[in-house]
N, C-alpha and C. Protein backbone atom coordinates (compact mmCIF):
# COMPACT_ATOMS: atom_id res chain seq x y z
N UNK A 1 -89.10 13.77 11.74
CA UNK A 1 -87.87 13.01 11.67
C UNK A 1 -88.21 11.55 11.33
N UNK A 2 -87.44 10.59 10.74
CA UNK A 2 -87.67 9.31 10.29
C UNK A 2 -87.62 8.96 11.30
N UNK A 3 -88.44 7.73 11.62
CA UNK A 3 -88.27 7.07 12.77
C UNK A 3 -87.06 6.04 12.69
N UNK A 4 -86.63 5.73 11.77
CA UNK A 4 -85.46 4.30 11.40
C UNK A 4 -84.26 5.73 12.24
N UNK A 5 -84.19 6.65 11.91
CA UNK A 5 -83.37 7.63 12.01
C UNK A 5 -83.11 8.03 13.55
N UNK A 6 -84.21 8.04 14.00
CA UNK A 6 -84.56 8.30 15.41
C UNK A 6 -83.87 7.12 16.25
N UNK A 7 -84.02 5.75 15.73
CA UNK A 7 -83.94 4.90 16.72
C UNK A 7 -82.18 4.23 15.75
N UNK A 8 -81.60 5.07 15.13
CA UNK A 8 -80.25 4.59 14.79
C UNK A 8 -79.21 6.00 16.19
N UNK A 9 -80.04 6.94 16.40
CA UNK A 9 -79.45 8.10 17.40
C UNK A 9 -79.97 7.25 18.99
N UNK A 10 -80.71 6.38 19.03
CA UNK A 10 -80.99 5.63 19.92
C UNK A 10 -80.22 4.56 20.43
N UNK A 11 -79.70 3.91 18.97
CA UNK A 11 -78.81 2.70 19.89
C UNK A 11 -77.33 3.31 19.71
N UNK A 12 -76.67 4.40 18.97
CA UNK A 12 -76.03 4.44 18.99
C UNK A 12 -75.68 5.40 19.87
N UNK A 13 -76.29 5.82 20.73
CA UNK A 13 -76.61 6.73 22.59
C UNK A 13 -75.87 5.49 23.16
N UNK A 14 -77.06 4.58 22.69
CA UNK A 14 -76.89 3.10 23.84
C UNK A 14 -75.30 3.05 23.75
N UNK A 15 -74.90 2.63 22.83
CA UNK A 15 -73.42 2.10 22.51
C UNK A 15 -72.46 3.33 23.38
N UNK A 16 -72.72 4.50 23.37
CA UNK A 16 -71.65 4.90 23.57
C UNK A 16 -71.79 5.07 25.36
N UNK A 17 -73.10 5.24 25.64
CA UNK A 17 -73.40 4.84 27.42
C UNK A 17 -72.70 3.94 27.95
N UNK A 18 -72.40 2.31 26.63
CA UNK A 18 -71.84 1.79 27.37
C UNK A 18 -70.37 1.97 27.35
N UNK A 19 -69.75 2.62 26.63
CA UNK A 19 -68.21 2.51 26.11
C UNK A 19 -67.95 3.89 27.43
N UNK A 20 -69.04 4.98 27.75
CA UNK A 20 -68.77 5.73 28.95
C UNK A 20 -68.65 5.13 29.87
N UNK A 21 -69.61 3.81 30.47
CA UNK A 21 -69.78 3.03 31.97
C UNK A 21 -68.38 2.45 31.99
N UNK A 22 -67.79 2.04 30.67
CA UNK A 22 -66.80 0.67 30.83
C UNK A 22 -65.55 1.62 30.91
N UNK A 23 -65.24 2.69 30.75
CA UNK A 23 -63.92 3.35 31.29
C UNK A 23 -63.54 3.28 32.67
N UNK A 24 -64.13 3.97 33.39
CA UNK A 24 -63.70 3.82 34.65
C UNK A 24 -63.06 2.61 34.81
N UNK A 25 -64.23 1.61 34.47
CA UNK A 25 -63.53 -0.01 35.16
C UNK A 25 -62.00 -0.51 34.74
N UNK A 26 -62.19 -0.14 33.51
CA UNK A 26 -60.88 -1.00 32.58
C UNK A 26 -59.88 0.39 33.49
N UNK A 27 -59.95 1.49 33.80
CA UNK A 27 -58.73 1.82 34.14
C UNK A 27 -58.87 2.11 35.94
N UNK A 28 -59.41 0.91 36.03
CA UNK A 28 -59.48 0.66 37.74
C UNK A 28 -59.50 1.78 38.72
N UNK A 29 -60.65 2.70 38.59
CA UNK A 29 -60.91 3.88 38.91
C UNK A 29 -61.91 3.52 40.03
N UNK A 30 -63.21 2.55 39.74
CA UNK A 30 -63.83 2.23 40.57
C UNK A 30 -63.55 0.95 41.75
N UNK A 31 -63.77 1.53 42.75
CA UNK A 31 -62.84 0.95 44.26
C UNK A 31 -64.39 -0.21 44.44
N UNK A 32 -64.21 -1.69 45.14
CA UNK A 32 -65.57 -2.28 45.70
C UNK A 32 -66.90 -0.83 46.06
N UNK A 33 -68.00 -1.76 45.63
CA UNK A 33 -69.03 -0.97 45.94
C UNK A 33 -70.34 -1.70 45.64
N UNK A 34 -71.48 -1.53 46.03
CA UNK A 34 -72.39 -2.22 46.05
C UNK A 34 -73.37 -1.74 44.66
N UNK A 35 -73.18 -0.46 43.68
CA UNK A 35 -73.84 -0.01 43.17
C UNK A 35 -73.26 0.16 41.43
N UNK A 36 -71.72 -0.15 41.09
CA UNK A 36 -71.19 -0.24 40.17
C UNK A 36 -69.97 -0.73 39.80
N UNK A 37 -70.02 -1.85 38.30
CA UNK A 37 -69.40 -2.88 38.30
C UNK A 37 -69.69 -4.30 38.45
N UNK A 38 -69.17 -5.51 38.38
CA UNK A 38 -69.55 -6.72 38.64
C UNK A 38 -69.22 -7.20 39.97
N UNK A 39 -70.24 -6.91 40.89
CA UNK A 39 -70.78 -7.48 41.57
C UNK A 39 -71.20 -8.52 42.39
N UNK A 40 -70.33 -9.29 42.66
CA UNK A 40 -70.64 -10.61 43.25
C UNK A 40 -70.24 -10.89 44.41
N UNK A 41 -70.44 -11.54 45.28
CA UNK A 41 -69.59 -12.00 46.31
C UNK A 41 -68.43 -11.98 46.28
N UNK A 42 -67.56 -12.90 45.62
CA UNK A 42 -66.31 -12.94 45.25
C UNK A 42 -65.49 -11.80 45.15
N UNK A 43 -66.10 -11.00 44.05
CA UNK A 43 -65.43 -9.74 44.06
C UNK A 43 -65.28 -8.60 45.16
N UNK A 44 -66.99 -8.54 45.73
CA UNK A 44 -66.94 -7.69 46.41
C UNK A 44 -65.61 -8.26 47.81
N UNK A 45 -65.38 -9.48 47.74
CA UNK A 45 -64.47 -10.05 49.11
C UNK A 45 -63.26 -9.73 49.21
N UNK A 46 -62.77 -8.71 48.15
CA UNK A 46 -60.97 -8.47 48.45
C UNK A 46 -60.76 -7.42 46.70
N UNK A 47 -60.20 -6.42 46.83
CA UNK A 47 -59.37 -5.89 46.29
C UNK A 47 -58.81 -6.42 45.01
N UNK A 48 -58.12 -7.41 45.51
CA UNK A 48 -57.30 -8.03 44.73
C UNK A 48 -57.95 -8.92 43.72
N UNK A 49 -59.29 -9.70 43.90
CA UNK A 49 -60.22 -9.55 42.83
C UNK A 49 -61.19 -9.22 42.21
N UNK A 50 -61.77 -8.27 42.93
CA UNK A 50 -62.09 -6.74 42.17
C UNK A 50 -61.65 -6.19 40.88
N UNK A 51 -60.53 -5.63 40.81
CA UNK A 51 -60.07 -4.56 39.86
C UNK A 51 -59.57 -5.30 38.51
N UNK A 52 -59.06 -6.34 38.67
CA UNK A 52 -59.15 -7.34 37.77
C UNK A 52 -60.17 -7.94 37.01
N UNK A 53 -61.01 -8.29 37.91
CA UNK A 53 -62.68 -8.71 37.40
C UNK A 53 -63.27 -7.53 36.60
N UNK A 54 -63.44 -6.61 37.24
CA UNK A 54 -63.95 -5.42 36.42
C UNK A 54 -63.36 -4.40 35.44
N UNK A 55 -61.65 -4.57 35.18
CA UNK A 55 -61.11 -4.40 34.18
C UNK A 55 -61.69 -5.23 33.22
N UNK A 56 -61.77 -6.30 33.29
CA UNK A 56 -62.01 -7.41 32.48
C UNK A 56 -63.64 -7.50 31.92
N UNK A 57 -64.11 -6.92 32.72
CA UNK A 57 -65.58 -6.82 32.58
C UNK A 57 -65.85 -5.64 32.00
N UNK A 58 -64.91 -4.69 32.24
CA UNK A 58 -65.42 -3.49 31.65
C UNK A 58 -64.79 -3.30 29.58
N UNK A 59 -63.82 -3.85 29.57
CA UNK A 59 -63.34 -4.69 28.33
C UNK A 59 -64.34 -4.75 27.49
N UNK A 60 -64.93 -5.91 28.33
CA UNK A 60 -66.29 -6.45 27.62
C UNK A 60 -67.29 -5.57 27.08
N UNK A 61 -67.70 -4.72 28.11
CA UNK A 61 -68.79 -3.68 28.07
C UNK A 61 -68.16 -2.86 26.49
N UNK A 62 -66.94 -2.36 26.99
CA UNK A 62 -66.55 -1.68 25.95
C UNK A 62 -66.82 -2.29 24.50
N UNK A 63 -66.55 -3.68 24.02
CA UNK A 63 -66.67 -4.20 22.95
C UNK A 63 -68.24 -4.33 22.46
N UNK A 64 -69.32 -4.29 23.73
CA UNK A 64 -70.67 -4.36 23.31
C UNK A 64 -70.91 -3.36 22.96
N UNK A 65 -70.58 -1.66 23.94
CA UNK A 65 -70.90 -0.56 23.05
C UNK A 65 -70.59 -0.35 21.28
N UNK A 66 -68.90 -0.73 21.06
CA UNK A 66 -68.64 -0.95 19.81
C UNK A 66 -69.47 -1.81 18.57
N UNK A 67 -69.78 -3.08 19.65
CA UNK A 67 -70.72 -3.65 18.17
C UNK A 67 -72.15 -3.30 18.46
N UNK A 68 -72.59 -2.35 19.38
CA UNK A 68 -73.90 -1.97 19.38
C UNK A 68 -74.02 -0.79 18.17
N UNK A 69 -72.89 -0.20 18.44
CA UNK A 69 -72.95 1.42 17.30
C UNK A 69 -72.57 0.71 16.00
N UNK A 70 -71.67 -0.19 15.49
CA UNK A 70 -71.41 -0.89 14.35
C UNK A 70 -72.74 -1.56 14.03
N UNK A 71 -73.50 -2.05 14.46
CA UNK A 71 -74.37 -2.94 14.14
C UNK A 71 -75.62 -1.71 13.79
N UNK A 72 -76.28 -0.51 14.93
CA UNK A 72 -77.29 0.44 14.57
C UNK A 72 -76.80 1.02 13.28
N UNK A 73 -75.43 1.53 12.80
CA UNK A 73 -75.21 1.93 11.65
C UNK A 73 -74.95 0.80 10.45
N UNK A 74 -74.55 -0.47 10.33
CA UNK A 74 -74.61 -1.16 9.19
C UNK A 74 -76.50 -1.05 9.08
N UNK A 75 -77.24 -1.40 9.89
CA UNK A 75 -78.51 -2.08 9.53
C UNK A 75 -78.91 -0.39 8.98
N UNK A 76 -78.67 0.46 9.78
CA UNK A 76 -79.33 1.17 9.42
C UNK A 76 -79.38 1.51 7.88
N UNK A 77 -78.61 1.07 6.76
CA UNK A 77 -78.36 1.72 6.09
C UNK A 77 -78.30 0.54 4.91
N UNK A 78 -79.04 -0.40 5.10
CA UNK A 78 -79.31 -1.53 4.26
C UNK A 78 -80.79 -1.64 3.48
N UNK A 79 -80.48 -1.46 1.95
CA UNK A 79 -82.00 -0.19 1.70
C UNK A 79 -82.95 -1.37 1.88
N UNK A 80 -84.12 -0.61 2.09
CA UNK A 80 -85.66 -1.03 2.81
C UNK A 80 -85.65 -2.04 4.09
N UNK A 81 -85.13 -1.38 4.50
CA UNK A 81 -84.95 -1.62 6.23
C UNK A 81 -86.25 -1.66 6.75
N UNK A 82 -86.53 -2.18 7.72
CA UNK A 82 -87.91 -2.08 8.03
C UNK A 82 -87.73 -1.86 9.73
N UNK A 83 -88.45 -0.44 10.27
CA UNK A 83 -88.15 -0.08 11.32
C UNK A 83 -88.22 -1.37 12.57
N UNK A 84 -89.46 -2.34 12.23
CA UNK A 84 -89.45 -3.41 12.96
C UNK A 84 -88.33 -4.33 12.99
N UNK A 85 -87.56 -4.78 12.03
CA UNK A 85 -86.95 -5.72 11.96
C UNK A 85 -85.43 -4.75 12.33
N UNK A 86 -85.35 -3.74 12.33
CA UNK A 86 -84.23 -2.92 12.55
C UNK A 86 -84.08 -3.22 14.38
N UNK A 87 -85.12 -2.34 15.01
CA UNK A 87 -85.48 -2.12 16.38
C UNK A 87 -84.72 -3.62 16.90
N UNK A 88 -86.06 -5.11 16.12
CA UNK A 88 -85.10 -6.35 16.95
C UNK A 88 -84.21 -6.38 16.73
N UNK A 89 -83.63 -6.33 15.49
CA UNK A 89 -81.75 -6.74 15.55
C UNK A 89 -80.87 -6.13 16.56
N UNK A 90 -80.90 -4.63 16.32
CA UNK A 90 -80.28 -4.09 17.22
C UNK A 90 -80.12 -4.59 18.75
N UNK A 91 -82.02 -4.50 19.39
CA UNK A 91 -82.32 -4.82 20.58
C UNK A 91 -81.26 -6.23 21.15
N UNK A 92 -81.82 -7.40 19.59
CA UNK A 92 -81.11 -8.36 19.98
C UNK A 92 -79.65 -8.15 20.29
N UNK A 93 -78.68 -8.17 19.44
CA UNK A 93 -77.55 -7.76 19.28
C UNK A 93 -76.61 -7.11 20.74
N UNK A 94 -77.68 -5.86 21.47
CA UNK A 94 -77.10 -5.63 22.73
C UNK A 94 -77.69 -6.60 23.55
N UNK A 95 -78.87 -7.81 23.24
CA UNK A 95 -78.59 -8.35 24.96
C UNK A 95 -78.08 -9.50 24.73
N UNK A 96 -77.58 -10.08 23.55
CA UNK A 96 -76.96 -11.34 23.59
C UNK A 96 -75.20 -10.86 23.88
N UNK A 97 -75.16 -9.44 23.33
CA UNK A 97 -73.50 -9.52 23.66
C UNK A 97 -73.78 -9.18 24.86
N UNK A 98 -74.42 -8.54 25.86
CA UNK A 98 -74.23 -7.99 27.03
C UNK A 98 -74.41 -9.27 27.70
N UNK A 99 -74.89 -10.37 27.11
CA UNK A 99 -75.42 -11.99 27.91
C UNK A 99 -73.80 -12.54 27.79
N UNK A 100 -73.19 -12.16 26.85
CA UNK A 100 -71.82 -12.84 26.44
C UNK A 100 -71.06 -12.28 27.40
N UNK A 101 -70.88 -10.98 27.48
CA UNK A 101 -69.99 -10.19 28.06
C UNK A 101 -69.80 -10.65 30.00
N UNK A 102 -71.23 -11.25 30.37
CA UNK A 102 -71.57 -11.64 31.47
C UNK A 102 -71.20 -12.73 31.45
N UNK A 103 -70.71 -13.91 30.50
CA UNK A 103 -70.61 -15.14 30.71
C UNK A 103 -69.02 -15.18 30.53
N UNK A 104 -67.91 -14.64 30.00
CA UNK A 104 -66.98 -14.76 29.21
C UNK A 104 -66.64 -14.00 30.86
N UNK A 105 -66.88 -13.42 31.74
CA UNK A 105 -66.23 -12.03 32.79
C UNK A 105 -66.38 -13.40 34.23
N UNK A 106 -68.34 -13.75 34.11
CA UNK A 106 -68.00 -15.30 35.06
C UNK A 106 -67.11 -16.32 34.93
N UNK A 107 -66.50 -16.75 33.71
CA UNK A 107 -65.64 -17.51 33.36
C UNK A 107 -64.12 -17.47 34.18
N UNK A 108 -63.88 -16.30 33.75
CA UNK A 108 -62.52 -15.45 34.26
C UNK A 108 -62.42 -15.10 35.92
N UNK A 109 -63.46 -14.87 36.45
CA UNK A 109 -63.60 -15.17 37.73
C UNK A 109 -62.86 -16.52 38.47
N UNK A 110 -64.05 -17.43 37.46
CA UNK A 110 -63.55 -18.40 38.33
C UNK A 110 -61.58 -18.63 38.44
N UNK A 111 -60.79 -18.09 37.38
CA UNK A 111 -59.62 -17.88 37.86
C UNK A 111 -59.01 -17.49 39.25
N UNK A 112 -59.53 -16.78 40.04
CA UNK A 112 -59.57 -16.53 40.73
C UNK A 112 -59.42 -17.01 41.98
């Protein structure tokens, strides 16, 4: 199997792992808990900003899975790709949005 091929079924796993994790949240399925969701003091301190926070967070998640699978399939398919320079983009791509997704969800907190 190509390896460029291998690792486009790789991030686009990734992408959809995350668009699976971020359901629950956005439809406020998951109750406080110490093991899933965002996590903080704050949240974990009441209900009432909980399910909000992690709707909102899970939003996010959802939009990183989307441009994780948009992004493994444009590159993938841009001729002479080079498995190295493929691997970082991608790599990059999920931890700066997942860095975004974390900063844009702390933001909204502080509403709170």
């Amino acid at each position: 199997m190509n390896p460029l091929f291998s690792m486009l079924i790789l991030y686009v796993g990734l992408g959809l792992m995350f668009l699976g994790i971020s359901v629950p949240l956005i439809q406020r399925r998951v109750p406080p808990n110490n093991w899933y969701g965002f996590r903080v003091p704050k949240t974990l301190s009441s209900p009432n900003i909980w399910y909000p926070v992690n709707e909102y967070s899970g939003k996010e998640m959802y939009k990183t899975g989307l441009r994780v699978i948009l992004a493994a399939f444009a590159l993938a398919f841009v001729p002479g790709m080079k498995l190295e320079f493929y691997v970082a983009a991608c790599t990059t791509i999920l931890v700066l949005d997942l860095f975004r997704g974390l900063i844009v969800t702390a933001r909204y907190l502080r509403t709170f």
